[in-house]
Protein backbone atom coordinates (compact mmCIF):
# COMPACT_ATOMS: atom_id res chain seq x y z
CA UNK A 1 7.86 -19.71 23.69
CA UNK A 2 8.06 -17.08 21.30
CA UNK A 3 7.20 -18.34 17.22
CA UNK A 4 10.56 -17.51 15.35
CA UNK A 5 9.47 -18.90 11.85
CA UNK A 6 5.83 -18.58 10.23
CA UNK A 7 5.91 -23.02 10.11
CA UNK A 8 6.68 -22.81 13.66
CA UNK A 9 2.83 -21.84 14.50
CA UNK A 10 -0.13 -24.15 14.87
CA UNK A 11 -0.96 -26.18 12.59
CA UNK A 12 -4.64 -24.95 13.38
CA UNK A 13 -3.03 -21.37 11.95
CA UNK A 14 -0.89 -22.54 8.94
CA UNK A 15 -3.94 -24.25 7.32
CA UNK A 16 -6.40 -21.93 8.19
CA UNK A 17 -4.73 -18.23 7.32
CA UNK A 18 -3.46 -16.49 4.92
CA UNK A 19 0.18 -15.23 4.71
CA UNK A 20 -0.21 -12.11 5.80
CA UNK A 21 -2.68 -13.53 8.56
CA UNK A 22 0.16 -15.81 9.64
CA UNK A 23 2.42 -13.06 10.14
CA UNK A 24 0.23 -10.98 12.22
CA UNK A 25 -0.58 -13.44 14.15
CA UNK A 26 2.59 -14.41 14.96
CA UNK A 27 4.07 -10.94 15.56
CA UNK A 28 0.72 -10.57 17.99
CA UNK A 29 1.11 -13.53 20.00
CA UNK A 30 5.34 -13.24 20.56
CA UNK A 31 4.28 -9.59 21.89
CA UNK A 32 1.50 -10.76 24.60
CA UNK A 33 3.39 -13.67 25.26
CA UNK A 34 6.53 -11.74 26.17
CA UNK A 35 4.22 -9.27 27.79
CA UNK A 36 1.43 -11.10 29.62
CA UNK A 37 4.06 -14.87 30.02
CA UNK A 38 0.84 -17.22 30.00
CA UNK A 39 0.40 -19.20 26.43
CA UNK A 40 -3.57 -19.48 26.01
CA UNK A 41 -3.92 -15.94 26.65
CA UNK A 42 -1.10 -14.78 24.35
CA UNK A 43 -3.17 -17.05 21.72
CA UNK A 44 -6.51 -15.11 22.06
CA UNK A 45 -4.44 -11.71 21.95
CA UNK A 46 -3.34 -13.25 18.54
CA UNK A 47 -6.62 -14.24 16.89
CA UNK A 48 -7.90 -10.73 17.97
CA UNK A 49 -5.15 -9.11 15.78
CA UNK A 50 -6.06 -11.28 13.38
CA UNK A 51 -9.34 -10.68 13.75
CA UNK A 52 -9.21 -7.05 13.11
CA UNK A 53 -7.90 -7.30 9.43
CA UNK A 54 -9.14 -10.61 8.56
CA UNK A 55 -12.84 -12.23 7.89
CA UNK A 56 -14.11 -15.50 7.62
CA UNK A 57 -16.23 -15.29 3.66
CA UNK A 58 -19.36 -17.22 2.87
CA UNK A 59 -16.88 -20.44 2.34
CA UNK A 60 -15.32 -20.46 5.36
CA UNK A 61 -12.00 -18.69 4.16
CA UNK A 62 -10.29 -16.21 5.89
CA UNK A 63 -9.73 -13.23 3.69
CA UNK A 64 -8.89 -9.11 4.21
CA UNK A 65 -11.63 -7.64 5.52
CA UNK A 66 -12.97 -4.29 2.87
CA UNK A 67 -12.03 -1.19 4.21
């Protein structure tokens, strides 16, 4: 099932990322779900995107990684 609102997403996701996190994420994972039609894999595709612009810092945050 595809995420149509940014509270829609886990709650694992809303309290961990940052807006612009959230959104990636959720534009990610509605693509590999439509795509690939199996939820835990459309779920790592998602971190992943995340992943590539985002960091966990030295408190545990996630925050843009420096370019």
């Amino acid at each position: 099932m595809p995420y149509e609102e940014l509270d829609d997403l886990p709650e694992s996701v809303k309290s961990n990322l940052p807006k612009h996190a959230r959104e990636i994420y959720r534009a990610a994972y509605n693509s590999a779900e439509e795509q690939y039609e199996e939820e835990s894999r459309a779920h790592r595709v998602a971190w992943s995107a995340v992943e590539n612009k985002y960091e966990k810092n030295e408190n545990g945050e996630w925050v843009e990684k420096e370019s």
